[in-house]
Protein backbone atom coordinates (compact mmCIF):
# COMPACT_ATOMS: atom_id res chain seq x y z
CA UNK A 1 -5.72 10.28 8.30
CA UNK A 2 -2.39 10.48 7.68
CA UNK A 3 0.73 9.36 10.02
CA UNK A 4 1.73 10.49 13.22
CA UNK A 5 4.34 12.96 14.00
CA UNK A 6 4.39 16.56 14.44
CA UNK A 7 4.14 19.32 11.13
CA UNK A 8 8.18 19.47 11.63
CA UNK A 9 8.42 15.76 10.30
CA UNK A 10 6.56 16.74 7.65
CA UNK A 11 5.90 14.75 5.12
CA UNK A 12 5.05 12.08 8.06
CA UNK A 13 2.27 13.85 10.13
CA UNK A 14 -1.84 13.94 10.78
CA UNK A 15 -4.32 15.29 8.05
CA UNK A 16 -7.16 16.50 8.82
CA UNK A 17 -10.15 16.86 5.93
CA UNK A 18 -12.68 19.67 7.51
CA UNK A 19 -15.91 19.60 6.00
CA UNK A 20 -17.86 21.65 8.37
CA UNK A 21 -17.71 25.17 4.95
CA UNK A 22 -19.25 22.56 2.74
CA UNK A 23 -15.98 22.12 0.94
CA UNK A 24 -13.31 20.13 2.40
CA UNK A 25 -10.33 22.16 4.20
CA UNK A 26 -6.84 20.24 4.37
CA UNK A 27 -4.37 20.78 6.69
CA UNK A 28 -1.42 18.95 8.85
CA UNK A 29 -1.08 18.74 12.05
CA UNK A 30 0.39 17.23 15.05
CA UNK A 31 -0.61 14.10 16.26
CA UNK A 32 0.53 11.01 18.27
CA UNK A 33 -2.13 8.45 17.02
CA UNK A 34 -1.17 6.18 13.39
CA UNK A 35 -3.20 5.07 11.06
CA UNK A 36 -3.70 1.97 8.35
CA UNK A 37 -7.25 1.56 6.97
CA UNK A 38 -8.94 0.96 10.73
CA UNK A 39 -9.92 4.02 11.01
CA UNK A 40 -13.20 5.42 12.70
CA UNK A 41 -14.11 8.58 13.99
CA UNK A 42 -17.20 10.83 15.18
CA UNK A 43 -17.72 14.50 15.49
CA UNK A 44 -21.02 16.36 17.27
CA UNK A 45 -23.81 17.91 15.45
CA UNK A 46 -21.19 21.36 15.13
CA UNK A 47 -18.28 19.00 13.45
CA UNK A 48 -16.13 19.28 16.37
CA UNK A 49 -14.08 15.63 16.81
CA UNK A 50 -15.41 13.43 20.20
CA UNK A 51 -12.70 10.62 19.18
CA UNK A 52 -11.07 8.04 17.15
CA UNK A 53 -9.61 4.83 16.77
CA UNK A 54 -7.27 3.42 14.91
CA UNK A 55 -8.41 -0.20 16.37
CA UNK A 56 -5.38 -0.61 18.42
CA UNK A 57 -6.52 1.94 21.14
CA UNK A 58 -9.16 4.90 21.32
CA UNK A 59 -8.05 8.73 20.98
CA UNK A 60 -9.80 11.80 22.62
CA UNK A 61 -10.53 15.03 21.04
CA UNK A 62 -7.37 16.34 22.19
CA UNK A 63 -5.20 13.26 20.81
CA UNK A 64 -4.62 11.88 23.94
CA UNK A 65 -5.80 8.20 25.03
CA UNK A 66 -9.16 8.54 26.15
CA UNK A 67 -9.35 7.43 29.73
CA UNK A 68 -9.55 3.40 29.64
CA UNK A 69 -9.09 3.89 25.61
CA UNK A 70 -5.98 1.84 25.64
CA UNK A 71 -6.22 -2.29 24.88
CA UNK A 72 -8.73 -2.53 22.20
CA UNK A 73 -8.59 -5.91 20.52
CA UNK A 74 -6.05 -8.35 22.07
CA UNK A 75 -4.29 -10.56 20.16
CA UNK A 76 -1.06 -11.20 18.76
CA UNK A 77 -2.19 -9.42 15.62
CA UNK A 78 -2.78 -6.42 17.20
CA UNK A 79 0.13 -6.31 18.62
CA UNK A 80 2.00 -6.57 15.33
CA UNK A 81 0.82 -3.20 14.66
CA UNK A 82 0.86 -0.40 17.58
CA UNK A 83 0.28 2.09 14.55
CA UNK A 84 -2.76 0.81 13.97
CA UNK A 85 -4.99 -2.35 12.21
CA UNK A 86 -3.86 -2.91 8.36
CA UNK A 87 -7.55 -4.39 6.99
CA UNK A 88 -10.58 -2.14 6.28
CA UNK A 89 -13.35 -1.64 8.47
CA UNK A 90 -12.07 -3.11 11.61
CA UNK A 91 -14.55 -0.57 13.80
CA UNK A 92 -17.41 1.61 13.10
CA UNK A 93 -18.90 3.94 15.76
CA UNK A 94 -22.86 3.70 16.16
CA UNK A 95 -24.33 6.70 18.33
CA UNK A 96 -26.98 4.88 21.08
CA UNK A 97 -30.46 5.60 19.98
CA UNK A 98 -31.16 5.43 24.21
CA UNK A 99 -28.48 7.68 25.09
CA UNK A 100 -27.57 10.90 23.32
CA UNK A 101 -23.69 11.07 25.28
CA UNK A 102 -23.27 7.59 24.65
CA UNK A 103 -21.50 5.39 21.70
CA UNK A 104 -21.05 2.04 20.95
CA UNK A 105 -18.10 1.12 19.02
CA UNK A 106 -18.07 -2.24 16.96
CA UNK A 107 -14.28 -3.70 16.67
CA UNK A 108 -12.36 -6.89 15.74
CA UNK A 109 -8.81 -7.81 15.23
CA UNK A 110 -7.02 -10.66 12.66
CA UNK A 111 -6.97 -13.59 14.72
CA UNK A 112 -5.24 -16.16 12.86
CA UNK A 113 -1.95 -14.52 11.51
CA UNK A 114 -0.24 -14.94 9.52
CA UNK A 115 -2.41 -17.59 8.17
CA UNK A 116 -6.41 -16.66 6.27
CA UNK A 117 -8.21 -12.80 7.06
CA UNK A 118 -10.23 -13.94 9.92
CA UNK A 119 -11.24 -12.43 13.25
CA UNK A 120 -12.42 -14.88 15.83
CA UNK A 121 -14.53 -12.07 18.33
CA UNK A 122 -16.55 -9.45 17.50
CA UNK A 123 -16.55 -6.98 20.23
CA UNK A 124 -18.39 -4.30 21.16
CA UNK A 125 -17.14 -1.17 23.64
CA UNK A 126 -19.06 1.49 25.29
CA UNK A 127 -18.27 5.09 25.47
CA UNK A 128 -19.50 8.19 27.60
CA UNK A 129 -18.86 11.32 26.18
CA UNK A 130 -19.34 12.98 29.38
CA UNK A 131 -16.91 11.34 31.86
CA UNK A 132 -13.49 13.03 32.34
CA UNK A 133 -14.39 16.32 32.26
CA UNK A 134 -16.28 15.86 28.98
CA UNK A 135 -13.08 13.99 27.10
CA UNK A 136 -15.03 11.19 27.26
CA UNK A 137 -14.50 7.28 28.24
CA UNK A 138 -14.75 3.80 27.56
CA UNK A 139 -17.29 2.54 29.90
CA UNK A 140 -17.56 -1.16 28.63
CA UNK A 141 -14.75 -2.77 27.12
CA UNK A 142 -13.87 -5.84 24.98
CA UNK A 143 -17.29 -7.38 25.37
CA UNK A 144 -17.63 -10.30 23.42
CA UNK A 145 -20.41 -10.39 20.89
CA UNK A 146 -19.48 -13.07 18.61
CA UNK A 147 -16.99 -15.87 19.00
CA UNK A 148 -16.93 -17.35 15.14
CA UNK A 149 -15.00 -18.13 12.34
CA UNK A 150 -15.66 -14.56 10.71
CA UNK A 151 -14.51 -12.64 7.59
CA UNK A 152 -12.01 -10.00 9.12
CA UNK A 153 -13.05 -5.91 8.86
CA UNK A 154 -16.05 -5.16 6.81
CA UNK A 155 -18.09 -4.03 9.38
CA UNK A 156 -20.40 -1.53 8.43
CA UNK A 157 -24.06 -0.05 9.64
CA UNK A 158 -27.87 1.38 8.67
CA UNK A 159 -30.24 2.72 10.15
CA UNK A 160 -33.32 1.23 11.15
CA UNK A 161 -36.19 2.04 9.33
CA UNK A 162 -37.70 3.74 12.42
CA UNK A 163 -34.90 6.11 11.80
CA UNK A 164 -33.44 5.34 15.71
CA UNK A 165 -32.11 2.01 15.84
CA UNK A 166 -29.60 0.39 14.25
CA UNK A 167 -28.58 -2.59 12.07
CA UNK A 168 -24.94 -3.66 12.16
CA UNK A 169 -23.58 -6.56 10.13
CA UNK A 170 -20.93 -8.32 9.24
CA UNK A 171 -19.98 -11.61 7.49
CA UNK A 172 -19.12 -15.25 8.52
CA UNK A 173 -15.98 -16.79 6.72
CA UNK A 174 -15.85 -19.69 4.55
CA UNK A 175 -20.07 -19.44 3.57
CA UNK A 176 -22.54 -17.30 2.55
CA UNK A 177 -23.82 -16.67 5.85
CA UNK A 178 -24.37 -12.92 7.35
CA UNK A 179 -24.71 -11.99 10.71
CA UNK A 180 -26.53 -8.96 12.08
CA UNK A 181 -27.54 -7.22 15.55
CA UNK A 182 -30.08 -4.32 15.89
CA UNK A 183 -29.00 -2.00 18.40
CA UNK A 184 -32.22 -0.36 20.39
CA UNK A 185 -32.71 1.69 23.49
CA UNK A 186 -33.02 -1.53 25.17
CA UNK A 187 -30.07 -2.95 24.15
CA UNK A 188 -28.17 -4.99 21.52
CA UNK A 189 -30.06 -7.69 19.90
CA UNK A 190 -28.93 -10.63 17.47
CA UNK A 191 -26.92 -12.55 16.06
CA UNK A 192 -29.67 -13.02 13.32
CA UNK A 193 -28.79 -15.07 11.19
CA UNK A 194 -29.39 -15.03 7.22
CA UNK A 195 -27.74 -17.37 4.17
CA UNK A 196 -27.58 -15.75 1.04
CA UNK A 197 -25.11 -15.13 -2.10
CA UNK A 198 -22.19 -16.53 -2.74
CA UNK A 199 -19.61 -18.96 -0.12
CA UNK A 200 -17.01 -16.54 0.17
CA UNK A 201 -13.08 -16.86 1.71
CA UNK A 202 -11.45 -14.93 3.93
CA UNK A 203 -9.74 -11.74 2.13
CA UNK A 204 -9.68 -7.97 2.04
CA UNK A 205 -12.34 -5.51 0.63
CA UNK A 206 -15.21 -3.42 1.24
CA UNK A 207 -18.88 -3.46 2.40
CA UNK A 208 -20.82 -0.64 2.00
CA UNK A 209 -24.80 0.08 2.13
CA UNK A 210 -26.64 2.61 -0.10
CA UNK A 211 -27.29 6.50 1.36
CA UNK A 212 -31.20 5.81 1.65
CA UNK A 213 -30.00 2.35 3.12
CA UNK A 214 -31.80 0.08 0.61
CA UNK A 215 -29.25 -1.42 -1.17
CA UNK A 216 -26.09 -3.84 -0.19
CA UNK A 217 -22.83 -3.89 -1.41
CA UNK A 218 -20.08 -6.39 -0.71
CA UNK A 219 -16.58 -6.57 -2.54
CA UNK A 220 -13.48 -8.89 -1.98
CA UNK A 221 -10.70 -9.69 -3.84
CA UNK A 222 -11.52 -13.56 -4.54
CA UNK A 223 -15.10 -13.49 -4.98
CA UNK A 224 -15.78 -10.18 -5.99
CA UNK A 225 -19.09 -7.91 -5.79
CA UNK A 226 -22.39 -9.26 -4.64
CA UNK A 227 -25.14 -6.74 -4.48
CA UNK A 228 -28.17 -6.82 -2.35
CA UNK A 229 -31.72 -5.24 -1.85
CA UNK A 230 -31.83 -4.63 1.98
CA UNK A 231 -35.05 -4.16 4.38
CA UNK A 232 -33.85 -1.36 6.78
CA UNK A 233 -37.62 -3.04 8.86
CA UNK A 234 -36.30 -6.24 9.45
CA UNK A 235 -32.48 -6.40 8.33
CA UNK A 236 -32.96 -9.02 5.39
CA UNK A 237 -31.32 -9.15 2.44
CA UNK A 238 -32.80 -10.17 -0.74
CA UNK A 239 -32.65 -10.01 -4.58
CA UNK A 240 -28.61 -10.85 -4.93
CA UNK A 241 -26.98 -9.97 -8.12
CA UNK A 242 -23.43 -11.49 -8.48
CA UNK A 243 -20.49 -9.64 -10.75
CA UNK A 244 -17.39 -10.89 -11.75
CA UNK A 245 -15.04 -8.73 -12.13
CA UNK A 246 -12.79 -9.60 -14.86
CA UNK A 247 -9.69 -8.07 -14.65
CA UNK A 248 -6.19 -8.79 -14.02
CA UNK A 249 -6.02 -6.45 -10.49
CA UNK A 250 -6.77 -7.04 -6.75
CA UNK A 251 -10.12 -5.37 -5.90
CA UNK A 252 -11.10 -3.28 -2.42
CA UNK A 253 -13.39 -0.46 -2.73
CA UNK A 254 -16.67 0.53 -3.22
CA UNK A 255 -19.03 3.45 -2.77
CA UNK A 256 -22.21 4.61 -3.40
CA UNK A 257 -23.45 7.88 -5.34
CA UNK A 258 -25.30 9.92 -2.82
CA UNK A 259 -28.33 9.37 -4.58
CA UNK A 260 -28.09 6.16 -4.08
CA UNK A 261 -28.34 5.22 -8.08
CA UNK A 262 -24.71 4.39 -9.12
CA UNK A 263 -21.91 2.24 -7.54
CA UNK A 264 -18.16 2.57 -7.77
CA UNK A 265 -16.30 -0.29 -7.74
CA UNK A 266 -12.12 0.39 -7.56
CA UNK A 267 -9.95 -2.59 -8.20
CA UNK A 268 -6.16 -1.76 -8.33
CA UNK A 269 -5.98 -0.13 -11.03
CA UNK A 270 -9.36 0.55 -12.35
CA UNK A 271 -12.46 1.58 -11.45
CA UNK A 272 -15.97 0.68 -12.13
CA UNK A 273 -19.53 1.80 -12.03
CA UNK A 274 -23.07 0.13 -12.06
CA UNK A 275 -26.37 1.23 -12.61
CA UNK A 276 -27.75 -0.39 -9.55
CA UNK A 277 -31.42 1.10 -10.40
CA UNK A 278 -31.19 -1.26 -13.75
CA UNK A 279 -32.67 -4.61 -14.64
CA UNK A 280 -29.53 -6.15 -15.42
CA UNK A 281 -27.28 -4.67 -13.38
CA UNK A 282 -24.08 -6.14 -14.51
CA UNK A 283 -24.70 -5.45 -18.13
CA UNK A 284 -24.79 -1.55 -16.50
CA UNK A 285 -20.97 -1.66 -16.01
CA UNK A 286 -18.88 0.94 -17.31
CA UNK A 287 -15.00 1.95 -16.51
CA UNK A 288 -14.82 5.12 -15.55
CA UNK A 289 -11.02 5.22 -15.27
CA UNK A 290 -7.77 3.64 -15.63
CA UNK A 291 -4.62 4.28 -13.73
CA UNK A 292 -2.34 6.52 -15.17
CA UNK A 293 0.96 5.49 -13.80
CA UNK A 294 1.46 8.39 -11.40
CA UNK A 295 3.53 8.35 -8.88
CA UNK A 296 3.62 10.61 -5.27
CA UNK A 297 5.92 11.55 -5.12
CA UNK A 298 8.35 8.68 -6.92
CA UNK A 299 8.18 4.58 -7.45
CA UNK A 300 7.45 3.20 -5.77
CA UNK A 301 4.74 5.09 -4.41
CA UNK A 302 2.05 4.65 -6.79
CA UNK A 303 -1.31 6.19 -6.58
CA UNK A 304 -3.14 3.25 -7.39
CA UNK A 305 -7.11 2.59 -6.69
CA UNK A 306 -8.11 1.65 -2.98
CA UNK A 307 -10.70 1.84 -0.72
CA UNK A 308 -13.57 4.40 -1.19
CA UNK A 309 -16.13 6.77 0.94
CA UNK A 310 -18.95 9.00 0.29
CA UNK A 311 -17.84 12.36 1.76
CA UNK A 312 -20.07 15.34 3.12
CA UNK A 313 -19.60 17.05 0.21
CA UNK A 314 -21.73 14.63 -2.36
CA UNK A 315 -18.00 13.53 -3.45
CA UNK A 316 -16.13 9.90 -3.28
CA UNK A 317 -12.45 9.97 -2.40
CA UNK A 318 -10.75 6.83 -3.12
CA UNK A 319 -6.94 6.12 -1.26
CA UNK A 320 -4.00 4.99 -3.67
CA UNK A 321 -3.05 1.75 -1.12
CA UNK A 322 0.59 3.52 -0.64
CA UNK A 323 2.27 6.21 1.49
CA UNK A 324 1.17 8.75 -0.99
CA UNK A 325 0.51 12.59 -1.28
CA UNK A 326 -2.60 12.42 -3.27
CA UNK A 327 -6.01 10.81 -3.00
CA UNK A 328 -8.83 10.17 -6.09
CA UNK A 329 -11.83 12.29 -6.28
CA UNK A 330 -15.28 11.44 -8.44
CA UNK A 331 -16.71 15.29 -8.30
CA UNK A 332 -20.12 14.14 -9.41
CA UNK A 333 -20.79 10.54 -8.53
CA UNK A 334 -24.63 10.90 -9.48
CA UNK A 335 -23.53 11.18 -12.81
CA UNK A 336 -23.66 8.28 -15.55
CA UNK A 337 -20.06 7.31 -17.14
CA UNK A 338 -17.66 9.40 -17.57
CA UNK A 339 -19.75 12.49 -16.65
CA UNK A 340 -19.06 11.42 -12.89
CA UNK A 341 -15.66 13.37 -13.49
CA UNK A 342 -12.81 10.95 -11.82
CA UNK A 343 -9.95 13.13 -11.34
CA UNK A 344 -6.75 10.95 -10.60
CA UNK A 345 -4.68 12.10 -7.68
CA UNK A 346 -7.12 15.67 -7.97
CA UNK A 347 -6.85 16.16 -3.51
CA UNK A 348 -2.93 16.77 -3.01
CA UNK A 349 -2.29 16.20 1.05
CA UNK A 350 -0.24 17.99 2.83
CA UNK A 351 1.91 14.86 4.33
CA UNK A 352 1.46 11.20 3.77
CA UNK A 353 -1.77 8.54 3.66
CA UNK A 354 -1.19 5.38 4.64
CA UNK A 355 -3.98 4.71 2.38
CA UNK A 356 -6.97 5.59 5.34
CA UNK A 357 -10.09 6.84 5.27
CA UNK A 358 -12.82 6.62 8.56
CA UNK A 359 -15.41 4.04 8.11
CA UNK A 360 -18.68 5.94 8.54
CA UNK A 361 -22.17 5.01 8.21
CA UNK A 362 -24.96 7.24 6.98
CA UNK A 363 -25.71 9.14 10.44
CA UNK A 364 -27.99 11.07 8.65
CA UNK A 365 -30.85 9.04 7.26
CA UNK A 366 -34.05 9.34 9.06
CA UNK A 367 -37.30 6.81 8.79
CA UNK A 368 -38.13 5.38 5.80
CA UNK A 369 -40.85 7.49 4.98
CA UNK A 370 -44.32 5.64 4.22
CA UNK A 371 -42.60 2.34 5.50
CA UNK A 372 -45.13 0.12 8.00
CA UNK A 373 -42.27 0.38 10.88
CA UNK A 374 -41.36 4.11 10.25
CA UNK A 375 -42.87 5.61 13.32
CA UNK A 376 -41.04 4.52 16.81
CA UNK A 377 -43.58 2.75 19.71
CA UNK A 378 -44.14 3.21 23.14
CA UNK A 379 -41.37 1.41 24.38
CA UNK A 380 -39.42 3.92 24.60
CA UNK A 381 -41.20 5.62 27.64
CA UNK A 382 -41.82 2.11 29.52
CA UNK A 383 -39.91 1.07 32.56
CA UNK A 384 -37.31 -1.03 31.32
CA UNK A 385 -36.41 -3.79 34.00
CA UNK A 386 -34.36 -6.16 31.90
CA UNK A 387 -33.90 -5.37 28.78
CA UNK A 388 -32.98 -8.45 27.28
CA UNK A 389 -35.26 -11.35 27.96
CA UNK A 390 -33.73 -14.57 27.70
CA UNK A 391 -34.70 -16.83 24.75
CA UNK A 392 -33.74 -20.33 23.65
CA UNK A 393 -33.33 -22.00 21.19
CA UNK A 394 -32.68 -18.45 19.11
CA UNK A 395 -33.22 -18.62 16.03
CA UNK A 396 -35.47 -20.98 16.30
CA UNK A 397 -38.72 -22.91 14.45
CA UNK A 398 -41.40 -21.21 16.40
CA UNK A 399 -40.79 -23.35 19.11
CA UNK A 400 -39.04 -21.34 22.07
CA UNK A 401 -38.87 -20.52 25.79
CA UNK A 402 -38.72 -17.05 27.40
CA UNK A 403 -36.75 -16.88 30.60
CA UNK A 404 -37.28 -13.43 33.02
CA UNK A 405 -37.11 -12.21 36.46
CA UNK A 406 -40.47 -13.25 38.70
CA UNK A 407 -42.73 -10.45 39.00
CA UNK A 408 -45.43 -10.04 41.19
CA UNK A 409 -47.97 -8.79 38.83
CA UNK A 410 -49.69 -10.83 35.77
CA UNK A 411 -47.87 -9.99 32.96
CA UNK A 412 -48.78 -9.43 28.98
CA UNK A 413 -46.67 -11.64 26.74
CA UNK A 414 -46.99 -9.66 22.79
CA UNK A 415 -45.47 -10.35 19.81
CA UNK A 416 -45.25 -8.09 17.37
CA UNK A 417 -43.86 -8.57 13.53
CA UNK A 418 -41.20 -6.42 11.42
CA UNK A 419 -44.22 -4.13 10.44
CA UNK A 420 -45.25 -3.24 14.11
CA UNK A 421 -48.19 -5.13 13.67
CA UNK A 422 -48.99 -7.32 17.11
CA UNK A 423 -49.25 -10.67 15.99
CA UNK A 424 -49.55 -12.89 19.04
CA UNK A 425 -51.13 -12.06 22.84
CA UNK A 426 -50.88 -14.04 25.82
CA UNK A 427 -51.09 -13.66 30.15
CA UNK A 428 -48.35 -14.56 31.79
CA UNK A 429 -48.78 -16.08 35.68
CA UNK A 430 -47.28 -13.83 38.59
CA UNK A 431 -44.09 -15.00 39.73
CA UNK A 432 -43.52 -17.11 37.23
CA UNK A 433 -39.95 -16.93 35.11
CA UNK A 434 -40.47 -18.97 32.17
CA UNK A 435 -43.10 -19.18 29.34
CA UNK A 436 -43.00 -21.55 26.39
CA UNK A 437 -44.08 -19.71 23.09
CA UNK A 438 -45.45 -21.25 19.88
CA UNK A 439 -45.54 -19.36 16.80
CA UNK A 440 -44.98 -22.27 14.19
CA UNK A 441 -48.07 -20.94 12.39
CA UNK A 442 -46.39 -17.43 11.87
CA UNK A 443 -44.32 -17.15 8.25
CA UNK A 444 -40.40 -17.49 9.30
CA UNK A 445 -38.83 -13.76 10.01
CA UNK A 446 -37.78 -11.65 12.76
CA UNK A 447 -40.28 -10.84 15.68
CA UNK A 448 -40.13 -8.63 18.50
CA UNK A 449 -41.72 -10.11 21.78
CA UNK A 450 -42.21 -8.02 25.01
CA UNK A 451 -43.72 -8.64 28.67
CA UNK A 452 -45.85 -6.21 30.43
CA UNK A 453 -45.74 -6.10 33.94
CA UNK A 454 -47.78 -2.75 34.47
CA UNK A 455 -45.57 0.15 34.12
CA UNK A 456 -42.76 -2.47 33.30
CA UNK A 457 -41.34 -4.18 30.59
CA UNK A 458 -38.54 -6.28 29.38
CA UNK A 459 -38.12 -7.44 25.56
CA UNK A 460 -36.02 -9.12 23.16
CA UNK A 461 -35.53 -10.14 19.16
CA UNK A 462 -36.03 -13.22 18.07
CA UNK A 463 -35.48 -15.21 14.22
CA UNK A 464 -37.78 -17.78 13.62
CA UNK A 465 -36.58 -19.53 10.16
C-alpha cells in the first residue's frame, strides 16, 4: 500500500499491514514500486512476501523488478500511469494447483481511454518462484486469454469445490454475460460462458465472492449490486437478487463477513449491509454508517467510503478514495447492524494511501465438504501428454469434435459430469486424431472429457448449453 519513496519523504512512502501476530502491525518503509487500487500480492505459508504488482510491472520480495517482471499490460493506458493501474481489481494471483513454486497471475489494462471502462485482453502470466536465485520470475508473459469487449478490473477467484482448482471470472461489458476459466493441473480451461442478471455498462466497482465461496457479489456505480448463489462444482451462478441502491453517492466496495452471512456494501459516503442468509434479501438492508466529514489530514483529503477487503484478522478495512492517513475498520463484521462496530478512519497509517488495498481471494478454503466433486480423481497421477485437447464448436449443443495427437494405442474417450459421475464411454481407433462426440441427450452444463491412451491422458472442459 501506500506510495513510493523512502521513510525520509515521509508522508509519501510504502505501508506495510503485517498480519502474521494475528493483529495487524503498521509500519513505513522504503520502497520504489506505486500504487492505485491494482494491487495484488502473495506471501508463503510463513507470511513472508514472494511479490507484487501494481499492474504496470511485477515486484520481487526485495522491491526490485522481478526478472522479466517489467511490461505487464501494454497499452496506451498503461502507460498513462507508470505508478500503477487506477481501477480495482486489475490482477489477482492464483497459486497452480500442479505446481507448488508456481503462480499464475490474471491481469488487464483500460483499453479504450479516455473513452468507457473497458479492457479489450485478458491476460494471463506465469511465475516461478524458484528462478533467480529464489527471487522468482515471470516465465510466461502477456498471454492472451480473452480478446472481448470486457468490463475493466473486477477480476476476482474461488476455489474449486475439490478444494485444488480454481474458478476465475470476470465480466463482459455492455450485457449480462460472465465469463469464467477453471484453472487445473492440466491447465487453464474456459471461457465458459453463462448469461445471467442484469445488462450492465462499463464503470468502476467491486466483485467479491463469499469466504465459504457460495455466494456472488457484484457492485458498480450505474447498475449497482447483483447478488448470486455460486456452485464452486461447476462455476454457475444462480438465484440473482438485484438491489438498487438509492442514494445520491458513487458506489465501489463490497465485502463479505467472514462467516459468510452479512455483506457490506460502501458507496461514497455510506455504507451498507445485507443479510444475505435472508429470504428477501434487500428488505435485510441496514446503514451501518454515514460519513462524518473528516478530513486526513485537511480538504480536500476526505476520508470518504471506498473499496473493501476481508483481512486475516476477521476484520474489513475499507480505503477513503484519497491520499489519506486513515483507513475504515468494521471490528466485527459477523455482527447484525450496528453491532458490526464501523469505526471511521479507526487504522491511522503511517504515510499516505492512494486509496489501495491487494485483491486477494480466499486461499484458504478447502473442499466443500459432503459436496459430490469434493474429493480430487486420478488424474492427477496420469501421464499428461497434452493437456488441452482441442474441441470445436465450444460451447456447444452436444454436438462437437475432439482433435489430439495420433497415438498408437486404442484409446478410452470418458465423459464425466460436474459431480464426477462418468456419464459417457467410448474406444477411440489407434492413430486416429479426431472423434466426433454426441451428448445432445445429456442436460446442458459443463463436462469434463478425457482420452486414455494407457498410462496417458490428455483432457479438456467443455459447456454444452
Amino acid at each position: 500500500m501506500g506510495y513510493g519513496g523512502s521513510q525520509a519523504t515521509i508522508p509519501f512512502g510504502g505501508i506495510d499491514m503485517n498480519f502474521i501476530s494475528g493483529s495487524p502491525v503498521i509500519s513505513s518503509f522504503t520502497r520504489e514500486m506505486e500504487f492505485r487500487r491494482a494491487v495484488s500480492n502473495i506471501c508463503d505459508s510463513n507470511g513472508n512476501l514472494l511479490f507484487v504488482t501494481n499492474g504496470v510491472y511485477i515486484a520481487d520480495a526485495t522491491g526490485d523488478t522481478m526478472q522479466n517482471g517489467s511490461g505487464l499490460n501494454p497499452s496506451v493506458y498503461t502507460s498513462w500511469y507508470p505508478d500503477g493501474l487506477p481501477p480495482h481489481q486489475m490482477n489477482i494471483i492464483v497459486p497452480n494447483p500442479g505446481n507448488t513454486n508456481s503462480y499464475y497471475l490474471f491481469h488487464c489494462t483500460v483499453d479504450d481511454p479516455p473513452g468507457n471502462l473497458l479492457t479489450r485482453y485478458l491476460y494471463y502470466s506465469e511465475i516461478d518462484i524458484t528462478a533467480n536465485g529464489g527471487l522468482g520470475a515471470i516465465t510466461t508473459k502477456n498471454q492472451i486469454l480473452l480478446n472481448d469487449t470486457l468490463n475493466a478490473g473486477k477480476l476476482t477467484a474461488c476455489k474449486h469445490a475439490n478444494g485444488r482448482d480454481w474458478w476465475i471470472i470476470c465480466h463482459k461489458g455492455f450485457t449480462n454475460i460472465y465469463l469464467k476459466f477453471l484453472l487445473t493441473p492440466s491447465g487453464l480451461f474456459g471461457p465458459f460462458i453463462q448469461s445471467i442478471g442484469v445488462v450492465r455498462a462499463a464503470d468502476a466497482g467491486q466483485a467479491q465472492f463469499s469466504p465459504d465461496g457460495l455466494k456472488f457479489a457484484y457492485y458498480g456505480l450505474i447498475e449497482d449490486l447483483d447478488i448470486f448463489s455460486f456452485d464452486r462444482c461447476t462455476g454457475l451462478l444462480s438465484n440473482p437478487v438485484h438491489v438498487a441502491i438509492n442514494d445520491s453517492s458513487s458506489g465501489v466496495g463490497v465485502s463479505f463477513s467472514s462467516n459468510s452471512k452479512f455483506l457490506y456494501v460502501s458507496s461514497l459516503r455510506y455504507v451498507y449491509q445485507f443479510d444475505v442468509s435472508a429470504p428477501n434479501i434487500p428488505a435485510s438492508q441496514t446503514t451501518v454508517a454515514v460519513w462524518d466529514g473528516f478530513y486526513s489530514p485537511n480538504p480536500p483529503l476526505g476520508t470518504y467510503f471506498d473499496i473493501a477487503q476481508l483481512a486475516p484478522d476477521g476484520k474489513i478495512y475499507i480505503s477513503t478514495g484519497n491520499g489519506t492517513l486513515h483507513l475504515h475498520v468494521i471490528n466485527q463484521p459477523d455482527s447484525a447492524g450496528l453491532a458490526c462496530d464501523l469505526v471511521q478512519h479507526g487504522v491511522p497509517l503511517p504515510a499516505y494511501n492512494f486509496n489501495s488495498l491487494p485483491n486477494h481471494p480466499n486461499y484458504f478454503l478447502g473442499a466443500l465438504a459432503g459436496s459430490p466433486c469434493d474429493t480430487l480423481t486420478s488424474l492427477a497421477t496420469e501421464v499428461i501428454i497434452n493437456p488441452k485437447l482441442n474441441v470445436f464448436p465450444n460451447p456447444n449443443n452436444g454436438y462437437f469434435t475432439l482433435g489430439f495427437n495420433a497415438q498408437k494405442e486404442v484409446g478410452i474417450l470418458e465423459i464425466f459430469d460436474a459431480m464426477g459421475r462418468m456419464v459417457y464411454g467410448e474406444k477411440v481407433a489407434q492413430w486416429s486424431q479426431y472423434k466426433k462426440v454426441d451428448i445432445t441427450n445429456l442436460p446442458a452444463g459443463i463436462y469434463y472429457c478425457r482420452i486414455k491412451w494407457e498410462a496417458k491422458v490428455a483432457g479438456v472442459n467443455i459447456l454444452k448449453e
